[in-house]
N, C-alpha and C. Protein backbone atom coordinates (compact mmCIF):
# COMPACT_ATOMS: atom_id res chain seq x y z
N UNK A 1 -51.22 -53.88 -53.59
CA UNK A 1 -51.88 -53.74 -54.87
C UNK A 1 -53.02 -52.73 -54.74
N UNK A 2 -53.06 -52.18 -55.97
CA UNK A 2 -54.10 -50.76 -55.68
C UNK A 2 -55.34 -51.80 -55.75
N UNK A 3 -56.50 -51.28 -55.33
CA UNK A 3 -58.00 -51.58 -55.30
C UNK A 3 -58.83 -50.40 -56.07
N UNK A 4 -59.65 -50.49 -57.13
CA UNK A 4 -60.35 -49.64 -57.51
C UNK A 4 -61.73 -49.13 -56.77
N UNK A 5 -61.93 -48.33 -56.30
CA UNK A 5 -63.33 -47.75 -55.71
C UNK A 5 -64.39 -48.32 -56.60
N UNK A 6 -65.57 -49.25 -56.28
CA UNK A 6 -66.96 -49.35 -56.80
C UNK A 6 -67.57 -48.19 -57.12
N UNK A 7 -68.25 -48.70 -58.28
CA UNK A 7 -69.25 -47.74 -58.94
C UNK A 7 -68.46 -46.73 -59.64
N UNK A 8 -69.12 -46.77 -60.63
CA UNK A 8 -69.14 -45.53 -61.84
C UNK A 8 -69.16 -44.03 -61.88
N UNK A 9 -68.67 -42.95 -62.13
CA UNK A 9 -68.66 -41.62 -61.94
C UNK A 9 -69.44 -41.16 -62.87
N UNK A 10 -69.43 -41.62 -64.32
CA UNK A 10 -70.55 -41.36 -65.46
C UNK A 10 -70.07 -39.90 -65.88
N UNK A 11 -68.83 -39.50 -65.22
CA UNK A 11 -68.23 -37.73 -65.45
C UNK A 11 -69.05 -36.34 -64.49
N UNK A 12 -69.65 -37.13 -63.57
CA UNK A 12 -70.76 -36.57 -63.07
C UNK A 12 -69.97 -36.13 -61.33
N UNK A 13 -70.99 -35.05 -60.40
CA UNK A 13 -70.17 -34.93 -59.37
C UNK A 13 -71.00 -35.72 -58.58
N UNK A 14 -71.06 -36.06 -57.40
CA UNK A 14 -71.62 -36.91 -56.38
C UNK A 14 -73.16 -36.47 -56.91
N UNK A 15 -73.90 -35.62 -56.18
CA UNK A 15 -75.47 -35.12 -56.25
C UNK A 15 -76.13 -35.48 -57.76
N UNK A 16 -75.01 -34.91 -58.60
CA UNK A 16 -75.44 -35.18 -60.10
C UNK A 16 -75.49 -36.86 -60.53
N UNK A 17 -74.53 -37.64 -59.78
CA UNK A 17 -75.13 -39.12 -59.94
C UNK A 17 -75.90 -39.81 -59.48
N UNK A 18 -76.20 -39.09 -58.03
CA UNK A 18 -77.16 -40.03 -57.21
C UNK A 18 -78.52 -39.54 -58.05
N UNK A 19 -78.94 -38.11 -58.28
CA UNK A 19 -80.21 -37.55 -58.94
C UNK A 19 -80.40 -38.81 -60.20
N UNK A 20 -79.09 -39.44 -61.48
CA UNK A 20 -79.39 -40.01 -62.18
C UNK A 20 -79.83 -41.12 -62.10
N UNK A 21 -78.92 -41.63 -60.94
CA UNK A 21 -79.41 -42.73 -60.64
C UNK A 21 -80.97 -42.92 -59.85
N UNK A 22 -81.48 -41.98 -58.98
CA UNK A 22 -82.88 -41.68 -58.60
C UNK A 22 -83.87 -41.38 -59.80
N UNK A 23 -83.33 -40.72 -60.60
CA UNK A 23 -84.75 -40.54 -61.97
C UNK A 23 -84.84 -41.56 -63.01
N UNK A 24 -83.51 -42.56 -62.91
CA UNK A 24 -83.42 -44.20 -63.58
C UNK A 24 -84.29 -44.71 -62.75
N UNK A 25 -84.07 -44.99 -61.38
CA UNK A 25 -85.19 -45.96 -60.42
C UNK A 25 -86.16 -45.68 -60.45
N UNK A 26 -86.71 -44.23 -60.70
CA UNK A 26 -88.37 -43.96 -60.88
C UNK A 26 -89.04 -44.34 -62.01
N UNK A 27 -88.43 -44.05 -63.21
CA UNK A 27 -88.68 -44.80 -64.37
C UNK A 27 -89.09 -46.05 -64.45
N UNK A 28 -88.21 -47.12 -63.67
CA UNK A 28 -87.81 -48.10 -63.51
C UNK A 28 -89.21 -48.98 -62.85
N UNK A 29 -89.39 -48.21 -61.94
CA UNK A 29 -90.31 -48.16 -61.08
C UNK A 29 -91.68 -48.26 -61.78
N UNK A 30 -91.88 -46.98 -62.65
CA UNK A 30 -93.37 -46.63 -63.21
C UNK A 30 -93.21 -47.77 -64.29
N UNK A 31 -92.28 -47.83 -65.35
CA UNK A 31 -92.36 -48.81 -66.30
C UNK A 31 -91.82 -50.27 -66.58
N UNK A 32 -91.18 -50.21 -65.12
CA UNK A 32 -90.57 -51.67 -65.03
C UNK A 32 -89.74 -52.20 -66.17
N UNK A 33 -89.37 -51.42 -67.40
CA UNK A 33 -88.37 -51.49 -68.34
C UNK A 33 -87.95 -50.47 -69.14
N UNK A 34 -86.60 -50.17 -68.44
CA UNK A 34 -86.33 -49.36 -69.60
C UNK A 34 -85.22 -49.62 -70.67
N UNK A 35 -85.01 -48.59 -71.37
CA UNK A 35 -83.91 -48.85 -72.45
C UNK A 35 -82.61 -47.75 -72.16
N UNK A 36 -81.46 -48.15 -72.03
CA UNK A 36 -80.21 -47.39 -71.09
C UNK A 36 -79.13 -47.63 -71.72
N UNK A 37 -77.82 -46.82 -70.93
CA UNK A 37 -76.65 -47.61 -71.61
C UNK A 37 -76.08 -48.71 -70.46
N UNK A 38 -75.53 -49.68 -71.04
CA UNK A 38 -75.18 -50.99 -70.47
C UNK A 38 -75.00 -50.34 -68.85
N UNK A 39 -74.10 -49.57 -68.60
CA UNK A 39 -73.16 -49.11 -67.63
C UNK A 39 -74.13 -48.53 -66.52
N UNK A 40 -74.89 -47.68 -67.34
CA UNK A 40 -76.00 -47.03 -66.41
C UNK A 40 -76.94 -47.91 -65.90
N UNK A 41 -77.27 -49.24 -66.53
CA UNK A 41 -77.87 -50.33 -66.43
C UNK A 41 -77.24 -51.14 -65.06
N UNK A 42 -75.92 -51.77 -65.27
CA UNK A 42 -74.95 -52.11 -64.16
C UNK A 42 -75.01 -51.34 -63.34
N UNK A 43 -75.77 -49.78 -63.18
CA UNK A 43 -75.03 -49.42 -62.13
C UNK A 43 -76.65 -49.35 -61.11
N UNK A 44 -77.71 -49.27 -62.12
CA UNK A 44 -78.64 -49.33 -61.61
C UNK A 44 -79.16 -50.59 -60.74
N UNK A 45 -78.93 -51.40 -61.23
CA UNK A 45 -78.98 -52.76 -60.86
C UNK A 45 -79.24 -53.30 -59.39
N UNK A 46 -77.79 -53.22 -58.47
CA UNK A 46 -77.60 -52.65 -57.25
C UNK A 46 -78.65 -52.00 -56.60
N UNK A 47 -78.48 -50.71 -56.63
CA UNK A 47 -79.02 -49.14 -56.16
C UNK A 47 -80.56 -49.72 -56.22
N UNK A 48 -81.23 -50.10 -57.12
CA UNK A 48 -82.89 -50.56 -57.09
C UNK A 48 -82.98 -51.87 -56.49
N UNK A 49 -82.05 -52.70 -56.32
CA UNK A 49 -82.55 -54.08 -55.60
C UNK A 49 -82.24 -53.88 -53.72
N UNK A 50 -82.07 -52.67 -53.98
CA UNK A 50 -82.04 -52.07 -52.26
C UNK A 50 -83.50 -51.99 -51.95
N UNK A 51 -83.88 -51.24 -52.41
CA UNK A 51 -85.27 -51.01 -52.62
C UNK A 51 -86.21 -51.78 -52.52
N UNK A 52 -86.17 -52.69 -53.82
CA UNK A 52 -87.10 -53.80 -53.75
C UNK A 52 -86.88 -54.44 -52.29
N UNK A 53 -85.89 -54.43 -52.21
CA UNK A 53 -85.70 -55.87 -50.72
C UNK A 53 -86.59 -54.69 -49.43
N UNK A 54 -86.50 -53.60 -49.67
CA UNK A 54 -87.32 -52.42 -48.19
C UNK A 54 -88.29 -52.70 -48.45
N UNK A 55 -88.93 -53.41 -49.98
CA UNK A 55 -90.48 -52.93 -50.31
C UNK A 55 -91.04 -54.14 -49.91
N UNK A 56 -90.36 -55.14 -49.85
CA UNK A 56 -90.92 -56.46 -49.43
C UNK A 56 -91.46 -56.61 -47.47
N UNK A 57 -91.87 -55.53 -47.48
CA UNK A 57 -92.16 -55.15 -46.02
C UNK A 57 -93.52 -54.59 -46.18
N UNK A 58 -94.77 -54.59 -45.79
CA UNK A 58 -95.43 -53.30 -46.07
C UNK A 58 -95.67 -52.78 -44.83
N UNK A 59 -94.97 -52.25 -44.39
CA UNK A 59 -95.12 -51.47 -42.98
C UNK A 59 -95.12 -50.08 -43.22
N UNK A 60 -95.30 -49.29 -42.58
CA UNK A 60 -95.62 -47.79 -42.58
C UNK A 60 -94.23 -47.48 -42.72
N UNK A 61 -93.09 -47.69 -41.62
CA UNK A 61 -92.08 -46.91 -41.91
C UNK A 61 -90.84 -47.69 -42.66
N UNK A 62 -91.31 -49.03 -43.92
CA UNK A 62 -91.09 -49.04 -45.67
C UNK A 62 -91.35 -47.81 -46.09
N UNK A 63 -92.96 -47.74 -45.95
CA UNK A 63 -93.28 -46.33 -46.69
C UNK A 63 -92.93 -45.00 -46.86
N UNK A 64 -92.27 -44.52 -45.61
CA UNK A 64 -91.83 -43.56 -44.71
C UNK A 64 -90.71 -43.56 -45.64
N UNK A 65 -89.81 -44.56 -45.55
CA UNK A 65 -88.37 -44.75 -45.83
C UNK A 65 -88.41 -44.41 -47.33
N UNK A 66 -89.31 -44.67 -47.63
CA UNK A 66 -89.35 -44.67 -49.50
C UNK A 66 -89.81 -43.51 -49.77
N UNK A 67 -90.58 -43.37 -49.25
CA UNK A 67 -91.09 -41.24 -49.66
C UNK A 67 -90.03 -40.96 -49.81
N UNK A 68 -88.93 -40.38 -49.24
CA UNK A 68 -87.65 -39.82 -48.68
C UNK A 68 -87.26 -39.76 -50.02
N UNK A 69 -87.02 -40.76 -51.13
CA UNK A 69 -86.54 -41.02 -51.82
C UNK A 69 -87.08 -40.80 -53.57
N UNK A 70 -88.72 -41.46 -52.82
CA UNK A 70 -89.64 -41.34 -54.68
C UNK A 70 -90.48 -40.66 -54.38
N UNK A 71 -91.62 -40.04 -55.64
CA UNK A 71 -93.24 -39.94 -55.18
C UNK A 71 -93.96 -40.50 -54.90
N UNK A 72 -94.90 -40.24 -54.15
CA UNK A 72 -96.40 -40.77 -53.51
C UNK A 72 -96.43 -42.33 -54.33
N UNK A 73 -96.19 -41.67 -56.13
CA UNK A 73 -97.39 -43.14 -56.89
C UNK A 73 -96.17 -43.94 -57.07
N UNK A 74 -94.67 -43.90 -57.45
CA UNK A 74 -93.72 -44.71 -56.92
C UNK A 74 -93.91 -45.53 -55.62
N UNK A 75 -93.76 -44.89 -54.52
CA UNK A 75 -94.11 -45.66 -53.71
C UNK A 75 -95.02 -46.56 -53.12
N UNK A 76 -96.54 -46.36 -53.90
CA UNK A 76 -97.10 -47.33 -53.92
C UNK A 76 -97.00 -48.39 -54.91
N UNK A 77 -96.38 -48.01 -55.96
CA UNK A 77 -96.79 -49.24 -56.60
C UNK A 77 -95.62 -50.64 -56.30
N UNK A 78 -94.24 -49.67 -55.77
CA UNK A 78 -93.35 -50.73 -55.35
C UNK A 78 -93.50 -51.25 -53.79
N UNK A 79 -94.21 -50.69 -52.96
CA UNK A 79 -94.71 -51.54 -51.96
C UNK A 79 -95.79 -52.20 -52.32
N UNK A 80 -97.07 -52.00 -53.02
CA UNK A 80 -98.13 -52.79 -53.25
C UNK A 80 -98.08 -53.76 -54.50
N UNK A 81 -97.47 -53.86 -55.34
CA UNK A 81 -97.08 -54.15 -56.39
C UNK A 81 -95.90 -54.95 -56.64
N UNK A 82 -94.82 -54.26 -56.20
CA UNK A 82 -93.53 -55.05 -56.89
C UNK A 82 -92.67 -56.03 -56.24
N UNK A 83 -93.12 -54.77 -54.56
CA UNK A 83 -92.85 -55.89 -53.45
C UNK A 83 -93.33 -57.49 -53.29
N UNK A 84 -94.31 -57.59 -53.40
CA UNK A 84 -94.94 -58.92 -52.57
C UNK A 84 -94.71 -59.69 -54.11
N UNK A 85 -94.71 -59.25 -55.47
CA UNK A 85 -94.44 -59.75 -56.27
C UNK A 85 -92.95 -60.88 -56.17
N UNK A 86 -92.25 -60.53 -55.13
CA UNK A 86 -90.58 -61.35 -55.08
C UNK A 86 -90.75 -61.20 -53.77
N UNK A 87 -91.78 -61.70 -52.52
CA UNK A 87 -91.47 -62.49 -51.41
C UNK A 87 -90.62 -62.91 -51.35
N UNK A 88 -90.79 -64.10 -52.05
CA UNK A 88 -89.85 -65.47 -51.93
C UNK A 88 -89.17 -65.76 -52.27
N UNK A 89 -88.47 -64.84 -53.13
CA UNK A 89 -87.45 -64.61 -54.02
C UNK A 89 -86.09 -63.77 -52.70
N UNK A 90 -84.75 -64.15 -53.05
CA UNK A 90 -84.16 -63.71 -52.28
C UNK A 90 -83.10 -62.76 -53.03
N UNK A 91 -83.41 -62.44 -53.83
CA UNK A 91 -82.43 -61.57 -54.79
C UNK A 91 -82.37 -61.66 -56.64
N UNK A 92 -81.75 -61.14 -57.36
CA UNK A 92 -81.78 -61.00 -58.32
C UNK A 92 -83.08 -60.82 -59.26
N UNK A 93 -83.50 -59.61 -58.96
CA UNK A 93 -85.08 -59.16 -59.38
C UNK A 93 -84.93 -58.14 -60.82
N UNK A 94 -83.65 -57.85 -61.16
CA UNK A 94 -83.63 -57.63 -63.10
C UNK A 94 -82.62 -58.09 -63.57
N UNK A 95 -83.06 -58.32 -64.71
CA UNK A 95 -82.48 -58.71 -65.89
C UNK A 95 -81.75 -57.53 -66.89
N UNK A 96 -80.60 -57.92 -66.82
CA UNK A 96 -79.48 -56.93 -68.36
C UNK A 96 -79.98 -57.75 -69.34
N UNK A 97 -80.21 -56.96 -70.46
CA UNK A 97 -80.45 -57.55 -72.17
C UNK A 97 -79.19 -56.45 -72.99
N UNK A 98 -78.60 -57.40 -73.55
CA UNK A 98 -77.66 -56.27 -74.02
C UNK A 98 -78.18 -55.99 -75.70
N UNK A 99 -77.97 -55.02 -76.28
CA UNK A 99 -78.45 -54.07 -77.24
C UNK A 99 -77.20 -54.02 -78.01
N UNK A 100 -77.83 -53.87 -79.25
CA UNK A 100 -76.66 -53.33 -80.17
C UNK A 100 -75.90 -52.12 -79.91
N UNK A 101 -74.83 -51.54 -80.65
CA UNK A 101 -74.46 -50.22 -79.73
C UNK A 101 -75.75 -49.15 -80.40
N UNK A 102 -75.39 -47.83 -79.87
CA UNK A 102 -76.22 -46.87 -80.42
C UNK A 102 -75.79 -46.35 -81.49
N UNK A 103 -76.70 -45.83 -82.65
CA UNK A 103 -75.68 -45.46 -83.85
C UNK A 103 -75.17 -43.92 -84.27
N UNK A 104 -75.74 -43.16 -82.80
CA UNK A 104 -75.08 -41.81 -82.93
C UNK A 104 -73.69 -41.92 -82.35
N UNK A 105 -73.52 -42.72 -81.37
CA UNK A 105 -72.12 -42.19 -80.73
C UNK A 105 -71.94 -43.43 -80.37
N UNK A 106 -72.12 -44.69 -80.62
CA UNK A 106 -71.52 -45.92 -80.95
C UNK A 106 -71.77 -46.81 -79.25
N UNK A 107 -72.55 -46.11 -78.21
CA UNK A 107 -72.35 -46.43 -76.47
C UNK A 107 -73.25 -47.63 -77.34
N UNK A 108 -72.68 -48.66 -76.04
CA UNK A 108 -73.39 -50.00 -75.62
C UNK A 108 -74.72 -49.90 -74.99
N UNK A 109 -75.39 -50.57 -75.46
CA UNK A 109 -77.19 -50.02 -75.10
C UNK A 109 -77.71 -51.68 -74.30
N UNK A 110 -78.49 -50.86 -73.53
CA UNK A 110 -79.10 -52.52 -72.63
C UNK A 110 -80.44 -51.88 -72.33
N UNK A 111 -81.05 -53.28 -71.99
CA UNK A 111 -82.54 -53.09 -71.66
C UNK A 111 -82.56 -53.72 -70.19
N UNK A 112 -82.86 -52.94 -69.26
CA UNK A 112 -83.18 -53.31 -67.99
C UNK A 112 -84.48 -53.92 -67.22
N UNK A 113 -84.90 -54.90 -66.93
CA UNK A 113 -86.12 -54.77 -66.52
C UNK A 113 -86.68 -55.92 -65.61
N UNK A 114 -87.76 -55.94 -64.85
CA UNK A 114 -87.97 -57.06 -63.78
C UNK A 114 -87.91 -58.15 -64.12
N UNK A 115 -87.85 -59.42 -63.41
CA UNK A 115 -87.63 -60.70 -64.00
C UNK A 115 -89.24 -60.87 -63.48
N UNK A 116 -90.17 -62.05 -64.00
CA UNK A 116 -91.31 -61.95 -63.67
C UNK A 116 -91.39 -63.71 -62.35
């Protein structure tokens, strides 16, 4: 039986999805909610709870590891901030809200954002 490959293409080539998916997590990051389409939402989901689980560390090379990836004020606020916020928490750190569709081109709309 065939198996489908994980994750979404979005019509995009490799570099062009990971960049979307990196300027969703920074967002994500600075405003802790945004407003998306469902899919881009699902796909973000994943890809940022990697993160959170590195940030729950505050060691230098968390920090190290996360530069690589965000800016300077990203990276502090999800090691000083978002991290220690879900210690004790062992997973599932956002929430999907699903949205009416959109009324230009009819996509499924969701609101992404931390659970508190």
């Amino acid at each position: 039986m065939r198996k489908l490959k994980k994750g979404r293409k979005f019509s995009r080539k490799k570099d062009q999805r990971k960049a979307l998916l990196k300027s969703l997590a920074l967002a994500f990051i600075l405003d802790e909610k945004i407003k998306t389409t469902e899919a881009k939402a699902k796909e973000l989901r994943p890809f940022f709870e990697k993160y959170i689980n590195r940030a729950k560390n505050k060691d230098l090379a968390t920090r190290r590891f996360l530069s690589k990836f965000f800016p300077a004020k990203a990276v502090k606020k999800l090691v000083d901030e978002i991290g220690p916020r879900y210690k004790d928490r062992k997973g599932g750190y956002t929430r999907i809200i699903k949205l009416e569709p959109r009324k230009t081109d009819g996509a499924k709309m969701a609101i992404i954002e931390l659970v508190k």
